[in-house]
N, C-alpha and C. Protein backbone atom coordinates (compact mmCIF):
# COMPACT_ATOMS: atom_id res chain seq x y z
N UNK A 1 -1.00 21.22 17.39
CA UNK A 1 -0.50 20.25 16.44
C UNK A 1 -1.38 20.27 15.18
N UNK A 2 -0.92 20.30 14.20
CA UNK A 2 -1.40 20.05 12.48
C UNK A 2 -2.11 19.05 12.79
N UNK A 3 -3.57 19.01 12.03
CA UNK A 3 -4.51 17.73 11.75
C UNK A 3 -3.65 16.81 10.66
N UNK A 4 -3.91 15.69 10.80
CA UNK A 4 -3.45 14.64 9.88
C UNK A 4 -4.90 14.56 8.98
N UNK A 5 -4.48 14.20 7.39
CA UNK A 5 -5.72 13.75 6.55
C UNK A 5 -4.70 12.48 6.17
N UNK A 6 -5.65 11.06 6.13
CA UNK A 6 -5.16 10.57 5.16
C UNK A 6 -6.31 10.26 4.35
N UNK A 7 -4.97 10.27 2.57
CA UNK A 7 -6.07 10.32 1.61
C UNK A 7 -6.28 8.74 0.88
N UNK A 8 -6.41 8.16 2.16
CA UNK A 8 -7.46 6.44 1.34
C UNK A 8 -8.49 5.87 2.24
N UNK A 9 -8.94 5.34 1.31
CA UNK A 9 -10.25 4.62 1.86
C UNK A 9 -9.38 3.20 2.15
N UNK A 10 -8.29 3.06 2.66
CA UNK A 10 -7.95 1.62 2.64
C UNK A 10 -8.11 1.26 3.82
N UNK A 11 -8.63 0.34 4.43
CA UNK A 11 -9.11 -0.47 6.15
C UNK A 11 -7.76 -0.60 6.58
N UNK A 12 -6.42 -1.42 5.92
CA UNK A 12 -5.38 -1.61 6.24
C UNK A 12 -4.34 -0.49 6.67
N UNK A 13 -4.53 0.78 5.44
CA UNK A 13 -4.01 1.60 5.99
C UNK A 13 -4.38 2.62 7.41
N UNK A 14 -5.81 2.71 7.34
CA UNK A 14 -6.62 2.96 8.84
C UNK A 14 -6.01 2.66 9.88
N UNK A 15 -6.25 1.18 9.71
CA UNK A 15 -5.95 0.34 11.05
C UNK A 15 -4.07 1.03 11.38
N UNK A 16 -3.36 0.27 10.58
CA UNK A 16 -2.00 1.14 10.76
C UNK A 16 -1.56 1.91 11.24
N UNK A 17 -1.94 3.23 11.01
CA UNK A 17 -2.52 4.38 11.60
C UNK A 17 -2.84 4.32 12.60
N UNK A 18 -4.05 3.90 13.05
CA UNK A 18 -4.87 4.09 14.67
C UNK A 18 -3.69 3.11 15.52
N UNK A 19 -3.18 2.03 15.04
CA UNK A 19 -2.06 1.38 16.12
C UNK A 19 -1.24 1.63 16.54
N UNK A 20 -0.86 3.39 15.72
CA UNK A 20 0.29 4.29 15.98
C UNK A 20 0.13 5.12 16.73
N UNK A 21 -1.32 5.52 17.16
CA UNK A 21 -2.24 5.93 18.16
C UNK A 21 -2.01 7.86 17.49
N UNK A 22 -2.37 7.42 16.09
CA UNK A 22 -2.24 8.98 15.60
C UNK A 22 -3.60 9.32 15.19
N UNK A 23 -3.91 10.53 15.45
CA UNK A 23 -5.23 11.37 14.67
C UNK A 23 -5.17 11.82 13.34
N UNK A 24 -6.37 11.31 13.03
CA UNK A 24 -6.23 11.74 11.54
C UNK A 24 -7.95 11.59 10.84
N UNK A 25 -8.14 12.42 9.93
CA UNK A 25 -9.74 12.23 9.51
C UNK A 25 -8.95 11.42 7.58
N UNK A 26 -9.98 10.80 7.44
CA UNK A 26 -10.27 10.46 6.38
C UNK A 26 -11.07 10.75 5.00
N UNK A 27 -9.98 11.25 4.15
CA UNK A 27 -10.70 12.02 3.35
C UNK A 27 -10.58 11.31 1.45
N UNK A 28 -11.33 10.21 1.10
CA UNK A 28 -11.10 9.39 0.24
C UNK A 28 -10.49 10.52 -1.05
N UNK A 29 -9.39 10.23 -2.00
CA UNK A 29 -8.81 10.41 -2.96
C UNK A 29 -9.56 10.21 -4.04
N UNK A 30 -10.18 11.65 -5.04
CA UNK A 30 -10.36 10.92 -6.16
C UNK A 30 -9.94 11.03 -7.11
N UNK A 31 -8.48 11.10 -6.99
CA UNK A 31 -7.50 10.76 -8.00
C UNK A 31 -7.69 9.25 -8.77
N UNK A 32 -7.39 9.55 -10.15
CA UNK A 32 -7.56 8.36 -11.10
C UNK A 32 -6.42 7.36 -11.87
N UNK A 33 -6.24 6.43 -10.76
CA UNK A 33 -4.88 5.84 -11.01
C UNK A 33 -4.73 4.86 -12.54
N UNK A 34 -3.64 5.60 -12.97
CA UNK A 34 -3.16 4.63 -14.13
C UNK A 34 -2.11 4.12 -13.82
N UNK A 35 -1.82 2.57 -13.94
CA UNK A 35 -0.80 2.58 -14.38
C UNK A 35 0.17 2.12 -15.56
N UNK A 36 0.80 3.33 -15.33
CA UNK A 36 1.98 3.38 -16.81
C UNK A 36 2.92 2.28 -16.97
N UNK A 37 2.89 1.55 -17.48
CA UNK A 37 3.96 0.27 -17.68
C UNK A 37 5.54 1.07 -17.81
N UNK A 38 5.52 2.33 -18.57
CA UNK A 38 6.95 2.90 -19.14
C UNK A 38 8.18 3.31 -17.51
N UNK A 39 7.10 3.70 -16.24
CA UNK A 39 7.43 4.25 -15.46
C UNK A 39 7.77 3.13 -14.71
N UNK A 40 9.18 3.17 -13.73
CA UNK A 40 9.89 2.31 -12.81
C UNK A 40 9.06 1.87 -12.04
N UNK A 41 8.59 1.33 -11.46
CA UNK A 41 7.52 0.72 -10.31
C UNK A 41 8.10 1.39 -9.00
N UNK A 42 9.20 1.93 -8.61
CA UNK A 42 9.03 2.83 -7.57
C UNK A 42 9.22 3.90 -7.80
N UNK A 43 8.99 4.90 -8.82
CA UNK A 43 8.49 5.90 -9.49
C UNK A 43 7.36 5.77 -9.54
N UNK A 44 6.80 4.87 -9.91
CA UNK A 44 5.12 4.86 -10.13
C UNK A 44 4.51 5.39 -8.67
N UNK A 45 4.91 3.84 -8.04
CA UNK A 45 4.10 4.76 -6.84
C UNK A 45 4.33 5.53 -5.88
N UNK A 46 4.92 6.40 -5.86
CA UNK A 46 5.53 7.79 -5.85
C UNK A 46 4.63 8.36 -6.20
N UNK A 47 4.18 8.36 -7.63
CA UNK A 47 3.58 9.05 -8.53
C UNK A 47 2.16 9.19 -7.79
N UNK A 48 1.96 7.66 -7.77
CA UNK A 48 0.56 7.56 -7.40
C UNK A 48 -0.06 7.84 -5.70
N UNK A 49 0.87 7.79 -4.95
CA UNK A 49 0.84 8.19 -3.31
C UNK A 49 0.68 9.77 -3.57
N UNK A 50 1.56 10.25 -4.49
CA UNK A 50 2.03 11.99 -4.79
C UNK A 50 -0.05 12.60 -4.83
N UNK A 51 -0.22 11.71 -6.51
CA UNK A 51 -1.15 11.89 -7.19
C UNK A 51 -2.96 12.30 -5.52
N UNK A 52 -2.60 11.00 -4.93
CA UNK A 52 -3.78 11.29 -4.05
C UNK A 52 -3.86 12.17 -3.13
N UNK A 53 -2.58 11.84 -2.28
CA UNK A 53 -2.54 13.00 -1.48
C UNK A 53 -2.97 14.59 -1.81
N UNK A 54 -2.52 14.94 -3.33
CA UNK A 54 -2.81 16.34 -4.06
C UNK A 54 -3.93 16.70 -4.01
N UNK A 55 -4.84 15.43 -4.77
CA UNK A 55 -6.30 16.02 -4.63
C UNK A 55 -6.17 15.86 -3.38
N UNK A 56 -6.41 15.50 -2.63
CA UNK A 56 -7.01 16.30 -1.48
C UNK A 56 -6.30 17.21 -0.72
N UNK A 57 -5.22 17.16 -0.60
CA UNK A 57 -4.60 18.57 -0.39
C UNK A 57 -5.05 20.29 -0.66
N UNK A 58 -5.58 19.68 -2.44
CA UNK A 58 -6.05 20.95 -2.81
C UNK A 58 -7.53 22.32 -2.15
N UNK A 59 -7.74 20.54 -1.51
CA UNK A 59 -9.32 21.15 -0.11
C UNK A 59 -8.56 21.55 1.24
N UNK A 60 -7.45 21.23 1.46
CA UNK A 60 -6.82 20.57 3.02
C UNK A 60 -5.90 21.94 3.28
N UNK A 61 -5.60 22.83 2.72
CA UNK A 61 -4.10 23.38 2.69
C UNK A 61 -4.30 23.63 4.19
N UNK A 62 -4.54 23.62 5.44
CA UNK A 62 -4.00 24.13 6.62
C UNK A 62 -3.67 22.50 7.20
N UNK A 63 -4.02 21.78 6.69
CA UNK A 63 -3.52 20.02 7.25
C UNK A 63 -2.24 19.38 6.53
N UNK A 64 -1.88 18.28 7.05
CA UNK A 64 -0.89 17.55 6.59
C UNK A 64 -1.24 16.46 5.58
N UNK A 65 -1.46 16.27 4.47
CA UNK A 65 -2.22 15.04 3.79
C UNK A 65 -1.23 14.23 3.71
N UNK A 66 -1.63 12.59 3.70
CA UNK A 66 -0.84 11.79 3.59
C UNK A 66 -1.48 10.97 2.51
N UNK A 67 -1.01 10.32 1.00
CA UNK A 67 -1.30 9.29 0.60
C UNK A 67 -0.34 8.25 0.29
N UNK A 68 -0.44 7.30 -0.16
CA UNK A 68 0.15 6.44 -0.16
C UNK A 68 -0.41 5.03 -1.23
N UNK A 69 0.59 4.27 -1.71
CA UNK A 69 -0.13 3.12 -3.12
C UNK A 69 0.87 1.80 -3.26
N UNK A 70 0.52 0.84 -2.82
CA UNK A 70 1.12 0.00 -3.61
C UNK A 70 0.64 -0.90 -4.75
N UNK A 71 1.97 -1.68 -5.24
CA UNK A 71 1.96 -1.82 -6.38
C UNK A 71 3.17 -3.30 -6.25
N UNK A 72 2.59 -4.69 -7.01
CA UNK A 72 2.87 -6.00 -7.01
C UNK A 72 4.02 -6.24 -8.36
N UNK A 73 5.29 -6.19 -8.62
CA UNK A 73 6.21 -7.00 -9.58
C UNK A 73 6.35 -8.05 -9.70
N UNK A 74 6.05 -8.35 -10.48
CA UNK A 74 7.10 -10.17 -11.31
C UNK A 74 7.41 -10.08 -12.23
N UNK A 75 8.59 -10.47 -12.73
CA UNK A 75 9.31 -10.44 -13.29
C UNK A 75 9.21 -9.31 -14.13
N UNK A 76 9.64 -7.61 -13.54
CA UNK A 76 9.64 -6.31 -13.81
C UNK A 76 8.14 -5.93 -14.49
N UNK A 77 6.85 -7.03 -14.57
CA UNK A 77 5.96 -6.46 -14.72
C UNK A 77 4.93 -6.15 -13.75
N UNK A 78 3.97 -4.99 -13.77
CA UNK A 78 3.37 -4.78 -12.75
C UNK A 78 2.51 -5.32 -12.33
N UNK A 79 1.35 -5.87 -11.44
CA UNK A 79 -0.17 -6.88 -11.15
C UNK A 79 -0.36 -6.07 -10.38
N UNK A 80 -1.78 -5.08 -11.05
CA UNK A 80 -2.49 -4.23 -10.34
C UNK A 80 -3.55 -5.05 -9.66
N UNK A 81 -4.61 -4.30 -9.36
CA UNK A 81 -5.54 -5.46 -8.80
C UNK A 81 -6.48 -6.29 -9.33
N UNK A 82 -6.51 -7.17 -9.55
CA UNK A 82 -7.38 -8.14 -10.53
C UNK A 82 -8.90 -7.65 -10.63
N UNK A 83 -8.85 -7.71 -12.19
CA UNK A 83 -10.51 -7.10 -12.57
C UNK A 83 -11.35 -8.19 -12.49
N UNK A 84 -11.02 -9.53 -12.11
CA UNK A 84 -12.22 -10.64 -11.92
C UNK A 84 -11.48 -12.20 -10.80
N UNK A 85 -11.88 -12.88 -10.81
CA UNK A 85 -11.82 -13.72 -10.56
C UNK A 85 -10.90 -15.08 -11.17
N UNK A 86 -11.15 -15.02 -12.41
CA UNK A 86 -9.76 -15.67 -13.33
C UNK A 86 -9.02 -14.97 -13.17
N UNK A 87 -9.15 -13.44 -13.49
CA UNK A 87 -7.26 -12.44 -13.51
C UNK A 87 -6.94 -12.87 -11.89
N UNK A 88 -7.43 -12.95 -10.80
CA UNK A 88 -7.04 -13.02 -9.72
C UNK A 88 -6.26 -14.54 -9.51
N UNK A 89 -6.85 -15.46 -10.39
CA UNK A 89 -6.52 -16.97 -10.88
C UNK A 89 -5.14 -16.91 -11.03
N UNK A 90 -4.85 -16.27 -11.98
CA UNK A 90 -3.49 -16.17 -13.07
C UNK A 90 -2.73 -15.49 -11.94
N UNK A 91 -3.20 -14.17 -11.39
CA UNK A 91 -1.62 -13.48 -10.65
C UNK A 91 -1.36 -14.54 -9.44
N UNK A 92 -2.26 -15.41 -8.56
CA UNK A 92 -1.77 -16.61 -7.84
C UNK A 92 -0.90 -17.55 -8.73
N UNK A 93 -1.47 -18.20 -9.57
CA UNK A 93 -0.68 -18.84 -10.35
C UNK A 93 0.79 -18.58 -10.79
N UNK A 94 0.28 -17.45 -11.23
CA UNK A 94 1.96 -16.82 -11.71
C UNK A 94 3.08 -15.93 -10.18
N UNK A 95 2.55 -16.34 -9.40
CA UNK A 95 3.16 -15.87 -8.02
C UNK A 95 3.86 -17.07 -7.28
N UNK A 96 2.72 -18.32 -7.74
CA UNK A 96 3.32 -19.58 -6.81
C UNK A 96 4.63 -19.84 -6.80
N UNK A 97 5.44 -20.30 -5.54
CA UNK A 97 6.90 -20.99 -5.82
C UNK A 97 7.96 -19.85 -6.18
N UNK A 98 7.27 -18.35 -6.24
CA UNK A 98 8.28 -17.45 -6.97
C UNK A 98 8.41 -16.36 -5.89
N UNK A 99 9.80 -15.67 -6.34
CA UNK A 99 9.78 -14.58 -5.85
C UNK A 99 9.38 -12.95 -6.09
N UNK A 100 8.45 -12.10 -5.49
CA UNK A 100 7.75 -10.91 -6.23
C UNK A 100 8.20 -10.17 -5.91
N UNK A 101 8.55 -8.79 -6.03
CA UNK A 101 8.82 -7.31 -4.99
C UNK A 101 7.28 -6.75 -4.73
N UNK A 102 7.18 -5.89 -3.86
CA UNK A 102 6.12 -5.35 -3.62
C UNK A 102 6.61 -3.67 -3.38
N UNK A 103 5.96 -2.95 -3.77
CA UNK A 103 6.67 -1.72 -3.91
C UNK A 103 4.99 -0.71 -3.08
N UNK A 104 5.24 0.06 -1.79
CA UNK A 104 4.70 0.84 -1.57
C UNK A 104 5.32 2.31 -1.64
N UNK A 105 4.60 3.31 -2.26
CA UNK A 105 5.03 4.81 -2.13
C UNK A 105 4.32 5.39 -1.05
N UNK A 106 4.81 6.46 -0.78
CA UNK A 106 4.17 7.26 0.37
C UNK A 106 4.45 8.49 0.01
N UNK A 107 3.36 9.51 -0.06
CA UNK A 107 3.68 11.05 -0.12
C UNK A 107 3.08 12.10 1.07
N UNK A 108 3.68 12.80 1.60
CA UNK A 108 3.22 13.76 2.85
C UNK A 108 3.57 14.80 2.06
N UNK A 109 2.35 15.94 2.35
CA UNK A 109 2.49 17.21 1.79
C UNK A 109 1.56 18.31 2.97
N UNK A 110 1.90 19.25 2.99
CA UNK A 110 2.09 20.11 3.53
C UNK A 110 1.90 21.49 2.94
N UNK A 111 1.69 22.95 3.11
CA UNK A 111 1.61 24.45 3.11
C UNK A 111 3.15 24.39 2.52
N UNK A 112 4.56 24.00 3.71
CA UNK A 112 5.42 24.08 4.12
C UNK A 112 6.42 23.42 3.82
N UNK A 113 5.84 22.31 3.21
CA UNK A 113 6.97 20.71 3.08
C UNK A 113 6.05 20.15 2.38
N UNK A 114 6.76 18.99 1.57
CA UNK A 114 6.39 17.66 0.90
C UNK A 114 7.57 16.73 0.94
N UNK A 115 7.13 15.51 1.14
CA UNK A 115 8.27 14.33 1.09
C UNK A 115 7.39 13.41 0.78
N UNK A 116 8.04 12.67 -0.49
CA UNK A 116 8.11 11.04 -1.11
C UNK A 116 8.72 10.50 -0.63
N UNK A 117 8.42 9.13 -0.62
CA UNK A 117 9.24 8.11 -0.81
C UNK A 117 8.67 6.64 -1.02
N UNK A 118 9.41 6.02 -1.32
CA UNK A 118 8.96 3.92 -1.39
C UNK A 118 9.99 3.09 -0.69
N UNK A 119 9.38 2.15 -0.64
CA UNK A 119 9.94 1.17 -0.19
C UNK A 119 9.92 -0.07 -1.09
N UNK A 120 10.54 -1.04 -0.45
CA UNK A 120 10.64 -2.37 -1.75
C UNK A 120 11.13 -3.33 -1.22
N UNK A 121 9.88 -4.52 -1.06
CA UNK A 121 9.95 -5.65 -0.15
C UNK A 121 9.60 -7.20 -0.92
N UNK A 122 10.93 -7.70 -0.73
CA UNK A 122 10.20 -8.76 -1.58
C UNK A 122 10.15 -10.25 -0.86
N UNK A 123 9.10 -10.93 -1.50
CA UNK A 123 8.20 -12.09 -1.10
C UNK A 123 8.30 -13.24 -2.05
N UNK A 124 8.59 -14.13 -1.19
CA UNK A 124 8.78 -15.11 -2.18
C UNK A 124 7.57 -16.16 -1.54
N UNK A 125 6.52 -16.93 -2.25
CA UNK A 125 5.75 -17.66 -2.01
C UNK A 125 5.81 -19.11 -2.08
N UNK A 126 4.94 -19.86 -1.09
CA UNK A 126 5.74 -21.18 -1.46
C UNK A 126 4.72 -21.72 -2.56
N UNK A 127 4.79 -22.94 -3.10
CA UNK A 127 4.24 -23.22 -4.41
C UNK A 127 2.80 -24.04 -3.84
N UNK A 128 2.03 -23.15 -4.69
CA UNK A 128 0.35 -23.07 -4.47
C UNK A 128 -0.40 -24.25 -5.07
N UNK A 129 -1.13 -24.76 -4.72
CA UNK A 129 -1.72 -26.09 -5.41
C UNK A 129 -2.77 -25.42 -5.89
N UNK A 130 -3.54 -26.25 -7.13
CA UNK A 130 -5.06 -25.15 -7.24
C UNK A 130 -6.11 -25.33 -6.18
N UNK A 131 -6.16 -26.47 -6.02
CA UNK A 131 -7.38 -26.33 -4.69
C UNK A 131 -6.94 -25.17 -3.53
N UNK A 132 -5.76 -24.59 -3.04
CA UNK A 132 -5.63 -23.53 -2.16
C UNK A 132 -5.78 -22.32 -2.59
N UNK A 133 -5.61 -21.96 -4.35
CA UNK A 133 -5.78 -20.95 -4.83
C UNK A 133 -7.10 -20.98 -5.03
N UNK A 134 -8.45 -21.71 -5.06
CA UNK A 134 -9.28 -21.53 -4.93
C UNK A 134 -10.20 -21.45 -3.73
N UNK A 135 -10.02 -21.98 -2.90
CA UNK A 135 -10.36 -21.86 -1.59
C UNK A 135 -10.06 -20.14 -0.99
N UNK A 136 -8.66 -19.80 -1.51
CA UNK A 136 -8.47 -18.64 -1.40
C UNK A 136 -9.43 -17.31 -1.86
N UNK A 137 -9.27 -17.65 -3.36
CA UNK A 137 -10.65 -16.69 -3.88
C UNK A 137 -11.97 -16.88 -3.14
N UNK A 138 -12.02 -18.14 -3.06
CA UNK A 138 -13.63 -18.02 -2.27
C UNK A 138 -13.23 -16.70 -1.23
N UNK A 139 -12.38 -16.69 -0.55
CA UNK A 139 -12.51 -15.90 0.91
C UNK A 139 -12.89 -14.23 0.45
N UNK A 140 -12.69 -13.88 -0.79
CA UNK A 140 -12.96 -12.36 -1.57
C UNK A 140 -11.73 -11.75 -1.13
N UNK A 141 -11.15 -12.45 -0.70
CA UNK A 141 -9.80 -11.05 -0.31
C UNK A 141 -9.29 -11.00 -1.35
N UNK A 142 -8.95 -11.47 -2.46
CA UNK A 142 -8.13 -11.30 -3.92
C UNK A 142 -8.67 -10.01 -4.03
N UNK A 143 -9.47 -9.44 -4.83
CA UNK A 143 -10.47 -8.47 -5.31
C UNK A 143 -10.15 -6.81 -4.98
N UNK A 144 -9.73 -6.80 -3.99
CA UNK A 144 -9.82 -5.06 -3.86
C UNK A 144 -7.49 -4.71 -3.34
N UNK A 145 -6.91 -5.86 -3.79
CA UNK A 145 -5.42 -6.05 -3.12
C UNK A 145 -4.74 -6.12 -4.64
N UNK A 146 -3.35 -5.37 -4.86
CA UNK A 146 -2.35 -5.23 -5.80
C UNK A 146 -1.74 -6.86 -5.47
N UNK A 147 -1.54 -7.51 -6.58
CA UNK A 147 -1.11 -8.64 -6.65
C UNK A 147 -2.25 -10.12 -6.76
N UNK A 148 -3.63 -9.38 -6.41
CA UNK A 148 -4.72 -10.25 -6.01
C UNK A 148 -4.32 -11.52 -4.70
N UNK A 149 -3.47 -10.73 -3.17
CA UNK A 149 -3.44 -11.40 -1.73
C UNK A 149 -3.34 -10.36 -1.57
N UNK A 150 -3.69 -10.82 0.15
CA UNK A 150 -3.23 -9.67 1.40
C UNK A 150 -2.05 -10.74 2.48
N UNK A 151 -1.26 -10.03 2.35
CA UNK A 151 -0.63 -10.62 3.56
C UNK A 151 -0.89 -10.55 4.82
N UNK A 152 -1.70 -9.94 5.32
CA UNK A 152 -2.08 -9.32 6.65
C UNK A 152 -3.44 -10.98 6.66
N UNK A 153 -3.80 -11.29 5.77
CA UNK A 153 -5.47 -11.66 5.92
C UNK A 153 -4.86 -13.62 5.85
N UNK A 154 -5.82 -14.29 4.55
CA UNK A 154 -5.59 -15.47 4.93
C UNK A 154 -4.55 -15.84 3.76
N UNK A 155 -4.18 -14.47 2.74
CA UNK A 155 -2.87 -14.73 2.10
C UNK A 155 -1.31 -14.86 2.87
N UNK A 156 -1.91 -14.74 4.07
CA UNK A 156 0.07 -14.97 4.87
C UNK A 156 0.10 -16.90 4.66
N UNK A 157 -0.99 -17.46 4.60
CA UNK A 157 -0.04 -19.18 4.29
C UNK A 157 0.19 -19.53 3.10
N UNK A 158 0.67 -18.28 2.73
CA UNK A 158 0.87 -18.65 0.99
C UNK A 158 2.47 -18.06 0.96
N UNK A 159 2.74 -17.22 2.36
CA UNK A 159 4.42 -16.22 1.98
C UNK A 159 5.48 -17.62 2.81
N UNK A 160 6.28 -17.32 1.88
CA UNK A 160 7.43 -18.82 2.47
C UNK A 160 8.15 -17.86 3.44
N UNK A 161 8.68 -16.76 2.61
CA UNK A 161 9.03 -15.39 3.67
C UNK A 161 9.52 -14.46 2.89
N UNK A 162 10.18 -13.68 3.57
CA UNK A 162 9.80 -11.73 3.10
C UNK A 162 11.30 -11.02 3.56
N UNK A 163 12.15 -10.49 2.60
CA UNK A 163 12.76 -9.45 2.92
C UNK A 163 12.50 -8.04 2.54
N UNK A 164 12.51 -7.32 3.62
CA UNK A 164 12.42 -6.00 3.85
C UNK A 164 10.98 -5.59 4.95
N UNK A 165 10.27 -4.62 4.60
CA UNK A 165 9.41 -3.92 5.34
C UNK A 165 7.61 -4.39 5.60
N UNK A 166 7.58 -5.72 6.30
CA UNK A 166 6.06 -6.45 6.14
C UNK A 166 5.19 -5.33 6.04
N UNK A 167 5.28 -4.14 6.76
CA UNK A 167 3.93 -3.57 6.67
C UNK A 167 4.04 -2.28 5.57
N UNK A 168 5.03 -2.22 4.76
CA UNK A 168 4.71 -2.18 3.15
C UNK A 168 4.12 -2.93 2.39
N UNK A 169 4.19 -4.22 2.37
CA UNK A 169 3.14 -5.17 1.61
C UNK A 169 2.09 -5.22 2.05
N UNK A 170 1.61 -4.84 3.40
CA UNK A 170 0.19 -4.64 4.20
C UNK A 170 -0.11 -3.02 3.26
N UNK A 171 0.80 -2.04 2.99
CA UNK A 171 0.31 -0.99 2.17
C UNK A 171 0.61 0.46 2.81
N UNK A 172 1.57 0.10 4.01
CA UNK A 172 2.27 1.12 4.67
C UNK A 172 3.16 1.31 5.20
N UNK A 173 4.19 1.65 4.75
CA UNK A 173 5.60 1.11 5.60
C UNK A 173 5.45 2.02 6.75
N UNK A 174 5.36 1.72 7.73
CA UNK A 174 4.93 2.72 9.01
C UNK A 174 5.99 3.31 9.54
N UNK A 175 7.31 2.19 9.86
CA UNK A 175 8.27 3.10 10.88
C UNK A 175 8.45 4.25 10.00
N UNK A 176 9.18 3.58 8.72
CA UNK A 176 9.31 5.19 8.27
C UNK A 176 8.41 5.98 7.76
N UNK A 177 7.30 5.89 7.80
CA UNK A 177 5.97 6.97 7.82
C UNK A 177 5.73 8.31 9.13
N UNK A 178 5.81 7.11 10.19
CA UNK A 178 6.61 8.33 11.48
C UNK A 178 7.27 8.91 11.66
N UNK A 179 8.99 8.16 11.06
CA UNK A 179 9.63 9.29 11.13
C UNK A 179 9.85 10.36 10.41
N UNK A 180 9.23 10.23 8.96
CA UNK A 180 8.76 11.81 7.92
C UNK A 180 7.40 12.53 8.74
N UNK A 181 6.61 11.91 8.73
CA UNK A 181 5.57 12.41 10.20
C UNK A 181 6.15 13.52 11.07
N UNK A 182 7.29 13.30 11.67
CA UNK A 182 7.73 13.89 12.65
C UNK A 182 8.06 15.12 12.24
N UNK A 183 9.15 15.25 11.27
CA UNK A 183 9.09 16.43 10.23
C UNK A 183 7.92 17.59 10.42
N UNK A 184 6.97 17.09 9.77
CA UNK A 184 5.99 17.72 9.80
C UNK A 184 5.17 18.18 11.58
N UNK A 185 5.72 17.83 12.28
CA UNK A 185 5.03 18.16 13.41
C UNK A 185 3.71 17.27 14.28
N UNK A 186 4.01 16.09 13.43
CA UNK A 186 2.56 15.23 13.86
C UNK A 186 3.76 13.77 14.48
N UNK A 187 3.07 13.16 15.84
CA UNK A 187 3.72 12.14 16.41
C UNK A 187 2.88 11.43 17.18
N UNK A 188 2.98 10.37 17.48
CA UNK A 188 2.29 9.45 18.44
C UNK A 188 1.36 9.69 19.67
N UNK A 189 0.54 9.69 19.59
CA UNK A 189 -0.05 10.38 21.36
C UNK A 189 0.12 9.01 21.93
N UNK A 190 1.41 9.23 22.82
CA UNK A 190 1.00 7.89 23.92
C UNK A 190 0.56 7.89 25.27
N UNK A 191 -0.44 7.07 25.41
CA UNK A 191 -0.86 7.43 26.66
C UNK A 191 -0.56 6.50 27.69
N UNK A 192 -0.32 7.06 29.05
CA UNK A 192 0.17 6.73 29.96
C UNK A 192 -0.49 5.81 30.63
């Protein structure tokens, strides 16, 4: 069986991964993400799942690289990840009571094959008081997350609820990560 690389340093996407009970080494991306306001938000991250996986591909060619990116909408604009503590202020603020999309891409590449794709899940939050948006920042999870929350962490008592794919807004849509996975020759080791 083909080694799996995936190309992020993300804990969330890790974990994901290992719950799928798949092998894979970790090989951080140092691709340099922009993002382009001009480009569709699921074009973008396309772009940007495409973008990481490559570099490291370009070391990898006998493995399967996987990267992958999301990326936070309101109202068709993008909220990358907050550069401080006020920007993290404002994208809560401007999230409360509303509804967002959350857009993850995924790219698998291969010798043999490559496949994109995204997904697009949207969240509507219930309306945030400031004392919870600050209590929140205290916890540091704003800081290193597209939208400045994690839904996985102590941003889930902030989602009223969610249509489409929860563990795209966690930063991996998994079922269908397996089944392009499969494609490629890499699948679940389950053990008995």
């Amino acid at each position: 069986m083909k080694r799996l690389v995936l190309a992020s340093g993300s804990p969330r996407r890790k974990e994901l991964l290992e719950q799928m009970n798949l092998h894979f080494d970790i090989i951080v991306s140092g691709f340099e993400e922009h993002l382009s306001l001009s480009v569709p938000p699921a074009e973008l991250v396309k772009q940007l799942a495409y973008g990481k996986a490559n570099d490291v591909y370009a070391n990898q060619l006998e493995r399967v690289v996987i990267g992958a990116d999301t990326v936070v909408t309101l109202d068709r604009n993008v909220l990358g990840k907050p550069e401080s503590r006020e920007h993290a202020r404002q994208m809560l603020r401007a999230l409360s009571g509303r509804t967002h999309i959350v857009y993850s891409g995924v790219a698998i590449l291969s010798h043999d094959k490559k496949v994109e794709f995204h997904e697009a899940t949207e969240v509507t939050f219930w309306e945030l008081t400031d004392e919870e948006i600050e209590t929140y920042l205290n916890t540091g999870e704003s800081f290193d997350k597209a939208g400045g929350y994690g839904i996985q962490g102590f941003g889930a008592a902030f989602v009223k609820r969610i249509h489409g794919d929860y563990y795209s807004v966690v930063g991996l849509p998994i079922a269908r990560t397996l089944r392009e996975l499969k494609a490629f020759g890499i699948v679940p080791e389950i053990q008995h």
